[in-house]
N, C-alpha and C. Protein backbone atom coordinates (compact mmCIF):
# COMPACT_ATOMS: atom_id res chain seq x y z
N UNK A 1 -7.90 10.76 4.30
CA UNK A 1 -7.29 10.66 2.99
C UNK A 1 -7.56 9.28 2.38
N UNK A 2 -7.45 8.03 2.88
CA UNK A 2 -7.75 7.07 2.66
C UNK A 2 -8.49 6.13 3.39
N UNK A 3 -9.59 5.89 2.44
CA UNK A 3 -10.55 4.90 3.16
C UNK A 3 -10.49 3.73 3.84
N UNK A 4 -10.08 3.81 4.49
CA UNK A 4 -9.61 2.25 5.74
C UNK A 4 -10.73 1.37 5.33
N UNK A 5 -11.66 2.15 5.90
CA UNK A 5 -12.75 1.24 6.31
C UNK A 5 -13.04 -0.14 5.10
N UNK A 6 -12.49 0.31 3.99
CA UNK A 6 -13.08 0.16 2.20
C UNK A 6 -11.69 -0.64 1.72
N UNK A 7 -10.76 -0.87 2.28
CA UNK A 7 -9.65 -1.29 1.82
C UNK A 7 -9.79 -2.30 1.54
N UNK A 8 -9.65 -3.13 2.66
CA UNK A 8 -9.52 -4.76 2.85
C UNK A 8 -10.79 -5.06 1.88
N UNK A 9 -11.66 -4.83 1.75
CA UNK A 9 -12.78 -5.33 0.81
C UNK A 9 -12.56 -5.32 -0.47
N UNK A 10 -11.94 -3.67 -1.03
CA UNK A 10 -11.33 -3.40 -2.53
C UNK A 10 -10.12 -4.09 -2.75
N UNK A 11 -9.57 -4.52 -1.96
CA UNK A 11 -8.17 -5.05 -2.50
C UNK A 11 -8.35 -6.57 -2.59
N UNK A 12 -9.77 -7.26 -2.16
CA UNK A 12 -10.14 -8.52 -2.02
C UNK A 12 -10.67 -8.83 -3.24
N UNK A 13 -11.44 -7.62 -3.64
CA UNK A 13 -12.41 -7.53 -4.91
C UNK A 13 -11.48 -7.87 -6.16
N UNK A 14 -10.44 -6.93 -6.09
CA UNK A 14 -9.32 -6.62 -7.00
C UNK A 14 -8.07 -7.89 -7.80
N UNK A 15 -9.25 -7.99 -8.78
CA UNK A 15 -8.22 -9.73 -9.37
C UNK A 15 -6.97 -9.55 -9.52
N UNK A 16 -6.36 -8.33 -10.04
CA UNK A 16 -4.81 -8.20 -10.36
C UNK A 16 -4.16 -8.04 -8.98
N UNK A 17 -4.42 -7.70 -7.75
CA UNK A 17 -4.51 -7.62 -6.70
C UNK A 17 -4.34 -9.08 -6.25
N UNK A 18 -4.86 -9.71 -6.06
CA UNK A 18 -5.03 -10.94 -5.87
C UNK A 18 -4.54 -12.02 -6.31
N UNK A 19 -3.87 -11.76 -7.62
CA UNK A 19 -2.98 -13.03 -8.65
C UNK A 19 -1.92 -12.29 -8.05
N UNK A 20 -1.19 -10.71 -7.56
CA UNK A 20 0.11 -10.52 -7.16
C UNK A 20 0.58 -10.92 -5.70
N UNK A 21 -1.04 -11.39 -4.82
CA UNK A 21 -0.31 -11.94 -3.40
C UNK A 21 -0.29 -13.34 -3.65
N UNK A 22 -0.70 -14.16 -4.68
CA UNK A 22 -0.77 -15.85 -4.38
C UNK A 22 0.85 -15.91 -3.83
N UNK A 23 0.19 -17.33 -2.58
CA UNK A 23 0.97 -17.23 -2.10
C UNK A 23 1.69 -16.70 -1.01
N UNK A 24 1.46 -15.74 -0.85
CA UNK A 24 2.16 -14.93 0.02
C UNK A 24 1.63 -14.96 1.69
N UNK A 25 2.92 -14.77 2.05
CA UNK A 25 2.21 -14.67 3.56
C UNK A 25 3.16 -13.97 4.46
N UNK A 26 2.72 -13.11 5.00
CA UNK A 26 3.59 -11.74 5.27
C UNK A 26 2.79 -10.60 6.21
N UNK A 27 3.32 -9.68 6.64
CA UNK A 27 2.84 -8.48 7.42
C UNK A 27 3.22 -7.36 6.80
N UNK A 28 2.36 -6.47 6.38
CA UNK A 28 2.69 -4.89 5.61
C UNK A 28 2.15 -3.84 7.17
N UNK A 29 2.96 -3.28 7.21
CA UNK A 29 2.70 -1.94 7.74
C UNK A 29 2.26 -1.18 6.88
N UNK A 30 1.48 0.29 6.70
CA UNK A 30 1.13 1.25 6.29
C UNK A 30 1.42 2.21 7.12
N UNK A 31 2.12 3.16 6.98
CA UNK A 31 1.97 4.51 8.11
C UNK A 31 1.71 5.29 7.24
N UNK A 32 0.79 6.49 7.42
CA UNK A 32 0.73 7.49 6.31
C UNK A 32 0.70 8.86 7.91
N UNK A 33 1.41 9.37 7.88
CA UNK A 33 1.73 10.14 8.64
C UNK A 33 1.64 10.07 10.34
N UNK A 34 0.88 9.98 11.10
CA UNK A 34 0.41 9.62 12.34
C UNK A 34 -0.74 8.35 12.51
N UNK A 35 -1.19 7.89 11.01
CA UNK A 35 -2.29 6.69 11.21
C UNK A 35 -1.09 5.27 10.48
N UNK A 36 -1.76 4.52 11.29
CA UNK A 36 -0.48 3.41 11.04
C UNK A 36 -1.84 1.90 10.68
N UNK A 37 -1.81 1.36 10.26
CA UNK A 37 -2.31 0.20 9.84
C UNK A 37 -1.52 -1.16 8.95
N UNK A 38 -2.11 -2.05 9.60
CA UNK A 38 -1.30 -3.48 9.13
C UNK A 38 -2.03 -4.14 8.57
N UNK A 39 -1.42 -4.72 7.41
CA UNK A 39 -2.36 -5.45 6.70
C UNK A 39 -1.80 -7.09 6.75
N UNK A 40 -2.58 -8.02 7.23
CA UNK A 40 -1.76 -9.34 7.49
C UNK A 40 -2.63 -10.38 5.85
N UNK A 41 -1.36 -11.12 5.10
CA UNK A 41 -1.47 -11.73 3.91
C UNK A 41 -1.18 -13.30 4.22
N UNK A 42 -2.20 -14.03 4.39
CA UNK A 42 -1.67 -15.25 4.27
C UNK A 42 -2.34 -16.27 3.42
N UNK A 43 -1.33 -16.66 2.90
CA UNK A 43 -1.33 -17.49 1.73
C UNK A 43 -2.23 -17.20 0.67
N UNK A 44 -2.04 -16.09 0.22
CA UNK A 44 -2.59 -15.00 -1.10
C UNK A 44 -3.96 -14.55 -1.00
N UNK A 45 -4.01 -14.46 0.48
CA UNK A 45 -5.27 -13.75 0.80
C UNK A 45 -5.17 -12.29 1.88
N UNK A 46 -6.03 -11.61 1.79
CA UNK A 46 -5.69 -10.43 2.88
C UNK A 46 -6.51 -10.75 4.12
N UNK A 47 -5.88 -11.33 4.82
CA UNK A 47 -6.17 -11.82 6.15
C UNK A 47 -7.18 -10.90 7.45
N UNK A 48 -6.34 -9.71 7.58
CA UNK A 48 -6.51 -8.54 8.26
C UNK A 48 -6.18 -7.46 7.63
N UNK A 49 -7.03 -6.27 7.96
CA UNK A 49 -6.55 -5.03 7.74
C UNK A 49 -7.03 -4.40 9.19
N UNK A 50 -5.98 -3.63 9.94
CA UNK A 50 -6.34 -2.83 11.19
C UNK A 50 -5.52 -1.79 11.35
N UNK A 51 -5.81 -1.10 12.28
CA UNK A 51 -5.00 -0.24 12.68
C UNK A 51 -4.03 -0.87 13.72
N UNK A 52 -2.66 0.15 13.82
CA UNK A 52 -1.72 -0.48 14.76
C UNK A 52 -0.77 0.60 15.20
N UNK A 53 0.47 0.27 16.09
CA UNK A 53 1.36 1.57 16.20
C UNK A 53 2.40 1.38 15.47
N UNK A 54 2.67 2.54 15.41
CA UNK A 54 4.19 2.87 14.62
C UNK A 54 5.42 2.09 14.57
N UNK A 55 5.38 1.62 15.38
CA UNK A 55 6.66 0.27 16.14
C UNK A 55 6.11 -1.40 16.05
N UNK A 56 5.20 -1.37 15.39
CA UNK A 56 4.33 -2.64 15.29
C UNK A 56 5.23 -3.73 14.16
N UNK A 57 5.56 -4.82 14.42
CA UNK A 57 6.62 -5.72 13.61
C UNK A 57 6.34 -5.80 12.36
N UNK A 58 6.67 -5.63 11.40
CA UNK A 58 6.02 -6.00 9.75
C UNK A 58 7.45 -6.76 8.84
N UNK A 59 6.76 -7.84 7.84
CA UNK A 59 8.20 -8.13 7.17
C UNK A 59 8.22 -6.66 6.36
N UNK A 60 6.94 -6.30 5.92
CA UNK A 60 7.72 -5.43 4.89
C UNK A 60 6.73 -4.12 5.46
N UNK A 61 6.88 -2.19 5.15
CA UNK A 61 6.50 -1.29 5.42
C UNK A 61 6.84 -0.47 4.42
N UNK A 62 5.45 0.45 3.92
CA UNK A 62 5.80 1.42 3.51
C UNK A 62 5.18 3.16 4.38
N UNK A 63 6.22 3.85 4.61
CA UNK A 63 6.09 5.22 5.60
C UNK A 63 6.08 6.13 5.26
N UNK A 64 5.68 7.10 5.54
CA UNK A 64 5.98 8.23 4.88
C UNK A 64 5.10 9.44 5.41
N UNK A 65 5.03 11.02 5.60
CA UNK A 65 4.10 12.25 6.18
C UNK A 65 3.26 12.09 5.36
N UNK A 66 2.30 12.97 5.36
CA UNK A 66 1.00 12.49 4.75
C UNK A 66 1.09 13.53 3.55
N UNK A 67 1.94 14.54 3.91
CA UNK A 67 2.25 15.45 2.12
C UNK A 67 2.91 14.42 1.16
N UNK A 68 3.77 13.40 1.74
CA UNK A 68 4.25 12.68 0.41
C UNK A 68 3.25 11.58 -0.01
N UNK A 69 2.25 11.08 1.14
CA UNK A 69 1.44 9.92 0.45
C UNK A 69 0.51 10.79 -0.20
N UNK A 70 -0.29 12.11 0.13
CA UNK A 70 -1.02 12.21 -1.00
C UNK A 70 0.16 12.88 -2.64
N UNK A 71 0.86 13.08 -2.80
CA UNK A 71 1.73 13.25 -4.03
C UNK A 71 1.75 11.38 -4.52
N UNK A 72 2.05 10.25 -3.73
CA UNK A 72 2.45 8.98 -4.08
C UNK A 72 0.97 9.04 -4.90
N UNK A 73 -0.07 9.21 -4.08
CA UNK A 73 -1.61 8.74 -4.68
C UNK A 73 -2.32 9.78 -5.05
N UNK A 74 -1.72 10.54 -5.94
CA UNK A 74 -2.26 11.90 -6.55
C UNK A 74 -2.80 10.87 -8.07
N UNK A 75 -4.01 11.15 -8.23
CA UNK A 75 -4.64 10.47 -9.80
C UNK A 75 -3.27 10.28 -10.59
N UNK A 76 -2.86 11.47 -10.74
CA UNK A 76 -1.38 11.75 -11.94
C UNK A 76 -0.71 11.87 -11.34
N UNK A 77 0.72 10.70 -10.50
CA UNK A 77 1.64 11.05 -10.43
C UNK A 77 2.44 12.29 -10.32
N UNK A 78 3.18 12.85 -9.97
CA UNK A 78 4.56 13.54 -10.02
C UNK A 78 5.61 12.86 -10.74
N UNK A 79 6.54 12.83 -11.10
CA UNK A 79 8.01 12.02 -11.52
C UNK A 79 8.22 11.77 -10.34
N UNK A 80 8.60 10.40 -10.60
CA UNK A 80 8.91 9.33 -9.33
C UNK A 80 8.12 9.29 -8.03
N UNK A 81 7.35 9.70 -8.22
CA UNK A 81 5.98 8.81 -6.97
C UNK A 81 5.01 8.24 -7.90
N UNK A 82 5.26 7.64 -8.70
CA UNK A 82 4.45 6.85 -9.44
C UNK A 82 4.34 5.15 -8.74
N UNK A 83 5.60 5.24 -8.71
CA UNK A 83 6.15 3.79 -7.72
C UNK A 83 6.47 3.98 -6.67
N UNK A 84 6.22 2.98 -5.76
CA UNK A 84 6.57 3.05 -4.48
C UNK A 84 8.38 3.13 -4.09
N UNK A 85 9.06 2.37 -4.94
CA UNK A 85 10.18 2.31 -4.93
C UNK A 85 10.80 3.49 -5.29
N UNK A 86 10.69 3.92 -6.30
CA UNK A 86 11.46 5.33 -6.56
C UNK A 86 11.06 6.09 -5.68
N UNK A 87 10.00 6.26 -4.93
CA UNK A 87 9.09 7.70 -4.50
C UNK A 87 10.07 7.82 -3.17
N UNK A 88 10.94 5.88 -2.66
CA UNK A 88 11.48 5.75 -1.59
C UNK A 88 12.96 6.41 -1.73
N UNK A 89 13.36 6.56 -2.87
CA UNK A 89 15.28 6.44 -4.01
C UNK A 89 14.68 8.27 -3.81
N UNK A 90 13.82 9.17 -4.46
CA UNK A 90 13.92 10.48 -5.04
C UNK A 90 12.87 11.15 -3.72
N UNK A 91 12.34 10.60 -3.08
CA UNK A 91 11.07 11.29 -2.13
C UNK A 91 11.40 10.87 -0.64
N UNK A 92 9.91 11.56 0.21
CA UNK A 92 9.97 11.11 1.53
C UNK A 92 9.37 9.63 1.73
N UNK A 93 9.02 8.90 0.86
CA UNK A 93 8.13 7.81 1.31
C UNK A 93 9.72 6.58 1.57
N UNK A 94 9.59 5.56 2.41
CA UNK A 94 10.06 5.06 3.11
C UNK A 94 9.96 3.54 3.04
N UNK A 95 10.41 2.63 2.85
CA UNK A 95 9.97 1.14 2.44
C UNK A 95 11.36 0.40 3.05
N UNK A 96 11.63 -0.80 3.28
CA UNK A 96 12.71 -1.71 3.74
C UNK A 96 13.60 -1.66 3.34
N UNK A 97 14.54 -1.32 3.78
CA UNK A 97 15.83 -1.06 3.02
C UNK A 97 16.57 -2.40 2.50
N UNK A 98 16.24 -3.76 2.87
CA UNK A 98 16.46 -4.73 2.44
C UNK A 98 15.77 -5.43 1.57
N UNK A 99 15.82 -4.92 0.20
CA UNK A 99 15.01 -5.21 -0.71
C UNK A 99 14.53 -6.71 -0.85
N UNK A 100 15.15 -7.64 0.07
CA UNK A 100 14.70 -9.35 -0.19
C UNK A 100 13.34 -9.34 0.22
N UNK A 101 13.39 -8.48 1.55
CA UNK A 101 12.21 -8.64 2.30
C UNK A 101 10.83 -8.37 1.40
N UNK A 102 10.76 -8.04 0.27
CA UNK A 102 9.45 -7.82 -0.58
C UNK A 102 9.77 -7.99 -2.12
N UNK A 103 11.11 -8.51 -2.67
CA UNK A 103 11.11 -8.27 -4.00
C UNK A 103 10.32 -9.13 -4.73
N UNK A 104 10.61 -10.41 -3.93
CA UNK A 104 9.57 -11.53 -5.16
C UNK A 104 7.48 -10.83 -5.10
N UNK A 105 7.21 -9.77 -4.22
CA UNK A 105 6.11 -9.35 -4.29
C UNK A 105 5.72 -8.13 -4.60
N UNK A 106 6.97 -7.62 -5.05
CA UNK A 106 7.13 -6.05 -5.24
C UNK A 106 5.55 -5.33 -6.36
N UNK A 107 5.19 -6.83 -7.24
CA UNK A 107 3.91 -6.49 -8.03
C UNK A 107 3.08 -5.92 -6.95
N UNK A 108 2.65 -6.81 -6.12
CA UNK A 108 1.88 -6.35 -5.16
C UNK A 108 1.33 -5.23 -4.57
N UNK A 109 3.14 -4.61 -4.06
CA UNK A 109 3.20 -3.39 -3.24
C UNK A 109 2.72 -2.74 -4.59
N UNK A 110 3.32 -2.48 -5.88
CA UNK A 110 2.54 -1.44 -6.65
C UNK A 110 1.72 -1.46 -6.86
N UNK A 111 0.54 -2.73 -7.24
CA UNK A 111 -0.98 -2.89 -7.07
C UNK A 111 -1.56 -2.15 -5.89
N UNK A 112 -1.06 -2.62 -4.77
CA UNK A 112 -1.03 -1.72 -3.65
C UNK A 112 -1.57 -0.39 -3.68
N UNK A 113 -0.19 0.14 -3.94
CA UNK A 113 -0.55 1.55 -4.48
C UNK A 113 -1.22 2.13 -5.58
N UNK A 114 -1.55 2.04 -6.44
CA UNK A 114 -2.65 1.84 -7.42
C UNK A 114 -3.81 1.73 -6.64
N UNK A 115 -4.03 0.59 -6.32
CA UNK A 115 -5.40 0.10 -5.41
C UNK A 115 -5.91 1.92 -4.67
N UNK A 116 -5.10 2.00 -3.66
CA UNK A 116 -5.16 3.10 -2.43
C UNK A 116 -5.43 4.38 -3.46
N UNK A 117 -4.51 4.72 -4.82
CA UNK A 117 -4.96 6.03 -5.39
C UNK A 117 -6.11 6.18 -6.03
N UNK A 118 -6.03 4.86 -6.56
CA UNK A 118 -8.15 4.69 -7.27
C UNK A 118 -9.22 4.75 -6.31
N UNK A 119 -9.04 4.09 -4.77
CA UNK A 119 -9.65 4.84 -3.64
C UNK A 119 -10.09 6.54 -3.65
N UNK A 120 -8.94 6.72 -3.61
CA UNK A 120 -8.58 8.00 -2.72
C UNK A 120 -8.65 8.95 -4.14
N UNK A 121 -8.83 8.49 -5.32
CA UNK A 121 -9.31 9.27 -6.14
C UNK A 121 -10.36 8.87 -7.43
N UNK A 122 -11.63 8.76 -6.95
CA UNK A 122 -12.57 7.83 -7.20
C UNK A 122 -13.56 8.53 -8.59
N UNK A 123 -13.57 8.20 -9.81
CA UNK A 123 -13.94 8.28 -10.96
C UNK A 123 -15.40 9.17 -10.99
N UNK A 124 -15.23 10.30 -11.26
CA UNK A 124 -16.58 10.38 -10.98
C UNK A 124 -17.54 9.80 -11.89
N UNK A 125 -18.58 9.42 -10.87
CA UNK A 125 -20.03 9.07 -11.74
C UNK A 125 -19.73 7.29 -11.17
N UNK A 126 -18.22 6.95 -10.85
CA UNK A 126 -18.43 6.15 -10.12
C UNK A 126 -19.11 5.07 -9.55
N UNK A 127 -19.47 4.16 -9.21
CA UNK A 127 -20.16 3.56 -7.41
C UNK A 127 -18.53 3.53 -6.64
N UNK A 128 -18.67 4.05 -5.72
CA UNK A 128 -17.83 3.41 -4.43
C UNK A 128 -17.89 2.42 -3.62
């Protein structure tokens, strides 16, 4: 469903991407159903992207079966999986319940997601 391999490179590429981590330095989990990957951010760069397990430490995570991440990263939305946050308030997707842990970067996480649906749903006529 989503291109691992292509991430860490597109989200490096990605200037709006990149003005929302300055700064930052942090651990994201990804789980999208049984594949789990961490993305490590330090100091407004994407450090690492790998795979990892389910129980792997992160400040911040977003989780969820893989029927709700492809609805989160469907080209067109549903109502309320547009954002990661609501999709967590009205859906199955799953994020920190202690909102400190990511609010001053919350741009991010939605670039984030953006980033992963323009992946995972790629323009045709395109380059990838």
């Amino acid at each position: 469903m989503i291109p691992w391999n292509n991430l860490k490179s597109t989200l490096e590429q990605d200037p709006e991407f990149r003005y929302t981590i300055r700064h930052w330095t942090a651990s994201l989990r990804l789980s999208v159903g049984d594949t789990h990957h961490a993305i490590r951010f330090e100091d407004g760069a994407v450090a690492a992207l790998e795979p990892c397990e389910a129980d792997t430490p992160s400040d911040v995570f977003l989780a969820g079966p893989e029927e709700e991440w492809r609805e989160l990263l469907r080209e067109v939305p549903r109502p309320f999986y547009q954002d990661p946050f609501f999709a967590s308030v009205h859906h199955g997707i799953e994020m920190n319940h202690d909102q400190l842990a990511y609010a001053a970067y919350y741009p991010a996480l939605r670039r984030l997601v953006q980033v992963m649906r323009d992946v995972t749903n790629p323009t045709e006529g395109a380059s990838a």
